[in-house]
PDB file of N, CA and C in Angstrom:
ATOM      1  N   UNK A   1       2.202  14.637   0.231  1.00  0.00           N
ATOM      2  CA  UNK A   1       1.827  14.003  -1.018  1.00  0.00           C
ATOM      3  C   UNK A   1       2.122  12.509  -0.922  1.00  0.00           C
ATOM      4  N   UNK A   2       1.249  11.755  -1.486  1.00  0.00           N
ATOM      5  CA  UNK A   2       1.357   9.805  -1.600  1.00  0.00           C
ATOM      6  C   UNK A   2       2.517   9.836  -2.429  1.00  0.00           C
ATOM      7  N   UNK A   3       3.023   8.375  -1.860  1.00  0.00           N
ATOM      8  CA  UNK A   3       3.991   8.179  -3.227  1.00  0.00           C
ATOM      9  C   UNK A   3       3.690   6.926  -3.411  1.00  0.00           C
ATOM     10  N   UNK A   4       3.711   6.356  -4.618  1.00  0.00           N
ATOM     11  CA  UNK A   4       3.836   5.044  -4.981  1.00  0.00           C
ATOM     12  C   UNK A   4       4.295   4.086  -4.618  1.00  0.00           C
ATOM     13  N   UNK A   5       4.473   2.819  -4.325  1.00  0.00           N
ATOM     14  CA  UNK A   5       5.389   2.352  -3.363  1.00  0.00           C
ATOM     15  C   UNK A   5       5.360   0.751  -3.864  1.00  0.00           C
ATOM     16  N   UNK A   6       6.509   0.362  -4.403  1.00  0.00           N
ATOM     17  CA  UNK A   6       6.707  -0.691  -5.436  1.00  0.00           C
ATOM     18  C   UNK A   6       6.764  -2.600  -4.515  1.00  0.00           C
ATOM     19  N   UNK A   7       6.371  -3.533  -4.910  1.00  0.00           N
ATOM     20  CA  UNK A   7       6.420  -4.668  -3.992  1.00  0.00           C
ATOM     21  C   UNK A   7       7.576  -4.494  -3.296  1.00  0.00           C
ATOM     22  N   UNK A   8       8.789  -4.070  -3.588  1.00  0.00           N
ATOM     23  CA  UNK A   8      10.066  -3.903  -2.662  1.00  0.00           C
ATOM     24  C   UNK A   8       9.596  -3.412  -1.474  1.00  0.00           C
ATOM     25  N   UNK A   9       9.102  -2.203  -1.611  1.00  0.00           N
ATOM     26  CA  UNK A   9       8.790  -0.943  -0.295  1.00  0.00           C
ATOM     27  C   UNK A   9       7.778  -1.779   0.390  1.00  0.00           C
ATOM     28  N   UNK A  10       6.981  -2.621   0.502  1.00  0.00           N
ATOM     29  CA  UNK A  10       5.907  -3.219   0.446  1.00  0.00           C
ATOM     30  C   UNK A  10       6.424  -4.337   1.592  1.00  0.00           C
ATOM     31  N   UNK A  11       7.232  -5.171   0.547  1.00  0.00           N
ATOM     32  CA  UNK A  11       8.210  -5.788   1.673  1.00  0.00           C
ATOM     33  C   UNK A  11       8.792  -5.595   2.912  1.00  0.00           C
ATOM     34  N   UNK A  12       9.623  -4.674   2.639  1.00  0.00           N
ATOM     35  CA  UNK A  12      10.280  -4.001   3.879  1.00  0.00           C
ATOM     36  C   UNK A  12       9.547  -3.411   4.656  1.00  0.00           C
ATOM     37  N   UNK A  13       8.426  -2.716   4.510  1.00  0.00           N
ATOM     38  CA  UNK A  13       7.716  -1.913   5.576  1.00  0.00           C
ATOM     39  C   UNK A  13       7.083  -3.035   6.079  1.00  0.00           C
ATOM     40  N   UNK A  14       6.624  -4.106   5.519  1.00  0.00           N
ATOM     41  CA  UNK A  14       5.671  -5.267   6.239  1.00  0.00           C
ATOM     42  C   UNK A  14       6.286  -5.954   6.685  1.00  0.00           C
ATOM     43  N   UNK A  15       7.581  -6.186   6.343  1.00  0.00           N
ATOM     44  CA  UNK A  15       8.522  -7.511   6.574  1.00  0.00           C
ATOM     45  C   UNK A  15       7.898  -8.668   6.085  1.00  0.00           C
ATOM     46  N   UNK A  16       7.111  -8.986   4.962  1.00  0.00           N
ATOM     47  CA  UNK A  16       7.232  -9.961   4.719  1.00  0.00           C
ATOM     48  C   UNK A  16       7.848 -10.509   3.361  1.00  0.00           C
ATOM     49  N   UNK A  17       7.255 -11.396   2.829  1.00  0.00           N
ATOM     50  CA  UNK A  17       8.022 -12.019   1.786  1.00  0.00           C
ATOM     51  C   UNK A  17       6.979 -11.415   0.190  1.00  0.00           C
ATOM     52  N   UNK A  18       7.675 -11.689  -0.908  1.00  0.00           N
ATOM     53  CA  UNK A  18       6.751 -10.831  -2.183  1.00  0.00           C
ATOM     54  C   UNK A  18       5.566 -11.542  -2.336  1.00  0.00           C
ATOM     55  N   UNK A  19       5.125 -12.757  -1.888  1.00  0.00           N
ATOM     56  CA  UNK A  19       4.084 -12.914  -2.378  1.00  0.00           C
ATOM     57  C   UNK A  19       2.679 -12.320  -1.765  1.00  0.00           C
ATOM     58  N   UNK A  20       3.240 -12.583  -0.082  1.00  0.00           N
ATOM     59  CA  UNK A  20       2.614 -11.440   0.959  1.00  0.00           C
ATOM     60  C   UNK A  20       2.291  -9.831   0.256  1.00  0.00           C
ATOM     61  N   UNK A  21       3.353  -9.545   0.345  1.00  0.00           N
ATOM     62  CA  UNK A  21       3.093  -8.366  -0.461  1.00  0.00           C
ATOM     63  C   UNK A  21       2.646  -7.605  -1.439  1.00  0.00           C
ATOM     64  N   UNK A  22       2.525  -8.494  -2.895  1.00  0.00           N
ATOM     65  CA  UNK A  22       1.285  -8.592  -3.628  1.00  0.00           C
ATOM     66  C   UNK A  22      -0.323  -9.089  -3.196  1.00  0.00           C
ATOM     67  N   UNK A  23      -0.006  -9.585  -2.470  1.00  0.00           N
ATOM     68  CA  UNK A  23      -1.263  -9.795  -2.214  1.00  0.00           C
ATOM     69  C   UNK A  23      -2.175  -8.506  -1.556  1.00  0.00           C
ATOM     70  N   UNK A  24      -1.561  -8.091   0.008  1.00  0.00           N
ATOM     71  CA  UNK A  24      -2.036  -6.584  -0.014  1.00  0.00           C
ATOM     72  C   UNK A  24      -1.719  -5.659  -0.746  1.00  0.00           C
ATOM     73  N   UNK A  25      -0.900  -5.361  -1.787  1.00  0.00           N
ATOM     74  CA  UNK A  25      -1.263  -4.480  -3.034  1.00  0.00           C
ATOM     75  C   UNK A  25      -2.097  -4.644  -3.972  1.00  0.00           C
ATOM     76  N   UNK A  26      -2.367  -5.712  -3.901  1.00  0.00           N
ATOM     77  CA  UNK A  26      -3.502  -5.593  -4.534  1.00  0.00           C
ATOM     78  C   UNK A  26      -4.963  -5.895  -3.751  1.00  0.00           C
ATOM     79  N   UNK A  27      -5.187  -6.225  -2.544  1.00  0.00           N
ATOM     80  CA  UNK A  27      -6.618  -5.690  -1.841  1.00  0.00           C
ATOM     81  C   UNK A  27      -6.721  -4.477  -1.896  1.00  0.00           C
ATOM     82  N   UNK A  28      -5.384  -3.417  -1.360  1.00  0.00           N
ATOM     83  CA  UNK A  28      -5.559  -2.408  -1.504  1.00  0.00           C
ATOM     84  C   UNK A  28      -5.628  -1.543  -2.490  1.00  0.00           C
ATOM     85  N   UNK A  29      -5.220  -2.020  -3.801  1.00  0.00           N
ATOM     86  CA  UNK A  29      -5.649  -1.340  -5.010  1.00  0.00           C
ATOM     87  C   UNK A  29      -6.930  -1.615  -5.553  1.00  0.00           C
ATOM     88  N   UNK A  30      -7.549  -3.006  -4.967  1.00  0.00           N
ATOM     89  CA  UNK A  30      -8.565  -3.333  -5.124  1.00  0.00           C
ATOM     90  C   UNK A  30      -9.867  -2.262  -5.030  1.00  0.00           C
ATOM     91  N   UNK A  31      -9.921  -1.918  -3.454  1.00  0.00           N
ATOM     92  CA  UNK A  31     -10.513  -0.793  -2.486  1.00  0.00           C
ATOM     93  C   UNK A  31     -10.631   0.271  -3.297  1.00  0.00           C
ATOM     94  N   UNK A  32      -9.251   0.852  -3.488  1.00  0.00           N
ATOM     95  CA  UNK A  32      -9.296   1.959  -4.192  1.00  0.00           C
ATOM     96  C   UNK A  32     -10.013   1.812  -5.603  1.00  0.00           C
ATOM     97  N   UNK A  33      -9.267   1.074  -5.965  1.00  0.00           N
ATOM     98  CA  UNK A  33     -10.651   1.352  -7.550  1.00  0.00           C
ATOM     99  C   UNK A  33     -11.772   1.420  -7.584  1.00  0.00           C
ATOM    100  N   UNK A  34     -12.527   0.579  -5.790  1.00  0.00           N
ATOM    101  CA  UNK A  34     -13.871   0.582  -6.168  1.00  0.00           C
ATOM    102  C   UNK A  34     -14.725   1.803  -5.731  1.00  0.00           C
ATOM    103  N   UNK A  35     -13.340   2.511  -4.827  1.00  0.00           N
ATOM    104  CA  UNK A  35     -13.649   3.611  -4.744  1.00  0.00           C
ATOM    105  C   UNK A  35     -13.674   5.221  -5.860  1.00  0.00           C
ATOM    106  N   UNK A  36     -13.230   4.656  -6.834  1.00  0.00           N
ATOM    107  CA  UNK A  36     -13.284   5.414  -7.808  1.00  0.00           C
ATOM    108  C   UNK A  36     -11.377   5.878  -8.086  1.00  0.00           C
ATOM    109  N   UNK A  37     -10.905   5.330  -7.653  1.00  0.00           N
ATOM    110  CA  UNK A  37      -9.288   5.759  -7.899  1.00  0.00           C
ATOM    111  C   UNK A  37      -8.282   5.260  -9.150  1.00  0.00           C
ATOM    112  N   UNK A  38      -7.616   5.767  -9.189  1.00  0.00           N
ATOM    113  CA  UNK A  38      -6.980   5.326 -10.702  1.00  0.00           C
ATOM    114  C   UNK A  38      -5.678   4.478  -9.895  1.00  0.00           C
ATOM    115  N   UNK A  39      -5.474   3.176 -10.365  1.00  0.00           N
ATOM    116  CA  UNK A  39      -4.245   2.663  -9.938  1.00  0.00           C
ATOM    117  C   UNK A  39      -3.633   2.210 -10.632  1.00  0.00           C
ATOM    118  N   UNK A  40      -2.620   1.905 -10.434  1.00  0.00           N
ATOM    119  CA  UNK A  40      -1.468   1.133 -11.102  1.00  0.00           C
ATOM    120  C   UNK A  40      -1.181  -0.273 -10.607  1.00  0.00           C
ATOM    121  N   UNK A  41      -1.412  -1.006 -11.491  1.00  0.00           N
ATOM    122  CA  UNK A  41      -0.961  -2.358 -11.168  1.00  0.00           C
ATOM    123  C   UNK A  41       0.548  -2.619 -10.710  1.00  0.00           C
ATOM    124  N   UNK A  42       1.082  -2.893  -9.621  1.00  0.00           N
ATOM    125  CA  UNK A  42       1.883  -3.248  -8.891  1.00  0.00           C
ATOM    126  C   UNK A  42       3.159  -2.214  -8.327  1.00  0.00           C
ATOM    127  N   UNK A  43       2.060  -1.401  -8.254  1.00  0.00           N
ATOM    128  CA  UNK A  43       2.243  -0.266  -7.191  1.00  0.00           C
ATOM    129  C   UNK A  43       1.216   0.445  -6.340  1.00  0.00           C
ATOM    130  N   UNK A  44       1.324   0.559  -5.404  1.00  0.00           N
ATOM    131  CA  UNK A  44       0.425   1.210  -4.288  1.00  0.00           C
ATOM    132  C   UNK A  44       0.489   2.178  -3.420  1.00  0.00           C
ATOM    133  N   UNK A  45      -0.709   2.791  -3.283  1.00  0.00           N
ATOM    134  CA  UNK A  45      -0.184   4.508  -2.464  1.00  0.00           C
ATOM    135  C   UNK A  45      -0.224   4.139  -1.305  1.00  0.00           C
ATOM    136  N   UNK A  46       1.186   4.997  -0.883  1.00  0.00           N
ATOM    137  CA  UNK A  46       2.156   5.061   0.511  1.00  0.00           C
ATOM    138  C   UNK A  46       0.861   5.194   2.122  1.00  0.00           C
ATOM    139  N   UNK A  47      -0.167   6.368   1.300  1.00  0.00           N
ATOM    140  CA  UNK A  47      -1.079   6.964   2.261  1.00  0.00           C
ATOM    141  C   UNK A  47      -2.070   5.761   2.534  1.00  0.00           C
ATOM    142  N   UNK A  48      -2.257   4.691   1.507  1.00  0.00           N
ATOM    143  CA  UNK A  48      -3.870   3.733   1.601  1.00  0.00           C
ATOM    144  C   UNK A  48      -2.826   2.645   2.247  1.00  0.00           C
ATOM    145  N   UNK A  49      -1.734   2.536   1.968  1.00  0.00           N
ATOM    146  CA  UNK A  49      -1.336   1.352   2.360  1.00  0.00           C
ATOM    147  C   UNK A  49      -1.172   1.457   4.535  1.00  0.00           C
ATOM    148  N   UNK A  50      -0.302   2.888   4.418  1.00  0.00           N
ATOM    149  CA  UNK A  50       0.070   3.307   6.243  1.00  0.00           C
ATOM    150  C   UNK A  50      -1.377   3.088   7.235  1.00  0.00           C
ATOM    151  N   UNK A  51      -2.393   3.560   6.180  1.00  0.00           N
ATOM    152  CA  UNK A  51      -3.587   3.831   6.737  1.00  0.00           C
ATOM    153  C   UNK A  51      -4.531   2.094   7.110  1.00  0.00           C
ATOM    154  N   UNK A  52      -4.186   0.982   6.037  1.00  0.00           N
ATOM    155  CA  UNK A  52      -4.838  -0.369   6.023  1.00  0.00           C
ATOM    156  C   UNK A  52      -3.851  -0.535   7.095  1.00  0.00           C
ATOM    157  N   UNK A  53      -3.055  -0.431   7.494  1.00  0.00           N
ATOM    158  CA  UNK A  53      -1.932  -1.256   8.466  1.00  0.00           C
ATOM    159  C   UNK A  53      -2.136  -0.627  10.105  1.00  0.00           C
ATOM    160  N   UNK A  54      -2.933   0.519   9.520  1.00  0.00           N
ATOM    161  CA  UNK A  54      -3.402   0.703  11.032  1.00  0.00           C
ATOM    162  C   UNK A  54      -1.730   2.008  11.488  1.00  0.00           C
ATOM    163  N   UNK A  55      -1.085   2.077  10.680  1.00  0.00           N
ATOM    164  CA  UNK A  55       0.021   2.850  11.371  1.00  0.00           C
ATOM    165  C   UNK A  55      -0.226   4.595  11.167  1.00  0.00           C
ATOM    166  N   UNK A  56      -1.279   5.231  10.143  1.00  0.00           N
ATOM    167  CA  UNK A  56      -1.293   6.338  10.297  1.00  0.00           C
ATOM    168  C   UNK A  56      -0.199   6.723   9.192  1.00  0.00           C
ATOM    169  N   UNK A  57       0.387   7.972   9.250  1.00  0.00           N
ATOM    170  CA  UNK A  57       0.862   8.523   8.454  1.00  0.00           C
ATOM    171  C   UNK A  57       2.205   7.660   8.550  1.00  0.00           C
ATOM    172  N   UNK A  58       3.390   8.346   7.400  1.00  0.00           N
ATOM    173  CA  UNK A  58       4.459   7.549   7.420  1.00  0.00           C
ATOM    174  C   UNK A  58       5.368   7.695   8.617  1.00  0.00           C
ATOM    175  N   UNK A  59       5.338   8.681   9.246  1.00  0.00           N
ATOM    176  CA  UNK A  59       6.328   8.936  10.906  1.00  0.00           C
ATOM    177  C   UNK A  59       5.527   8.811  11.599  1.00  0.00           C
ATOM    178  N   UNK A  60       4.505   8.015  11.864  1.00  0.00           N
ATOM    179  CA  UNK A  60       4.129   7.108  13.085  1.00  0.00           C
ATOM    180  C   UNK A  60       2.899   8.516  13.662  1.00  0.00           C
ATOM    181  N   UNK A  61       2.668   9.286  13.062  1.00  0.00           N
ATOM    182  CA  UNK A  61       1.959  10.516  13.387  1.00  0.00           C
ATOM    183  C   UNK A  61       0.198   9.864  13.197  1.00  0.00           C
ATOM    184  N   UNK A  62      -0.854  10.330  13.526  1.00  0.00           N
ATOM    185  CA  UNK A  62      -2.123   9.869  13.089  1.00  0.00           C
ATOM    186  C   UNK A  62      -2.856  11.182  13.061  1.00  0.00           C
TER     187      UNK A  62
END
């Protein structure tokens, strides 16, 4: 199951800084809405985000 994943989590998994990090939360919430998805503003799913980064699932699995 996705989990939500707040600019903090966002941070740390990217290593970068918050503004970085809003920024791909929101391309990627972007995507999703236009794909028909319901989002939440300034939070983003765990699964769209592993998957834009190219890493696959969250344990490095694909």
């Amino acid at each position: 199951m996705a989990q939500l994943l707040t600019v903090k989590d966002v941070e740390k998994i990217c290593q970068v800084k918050q503004g970085k990090a809003y920024r791909l939360m929101k391309e990627i919430n972007d995507e999703m809405k236009a794909e028909g998805y319901i989002v939440i503003r300034g939070r983003v799913n765990s699964t769209f985000l592993y998957e834009k980064l190219g890493l696959g699932e969250k344990n490095g699995k694909h």
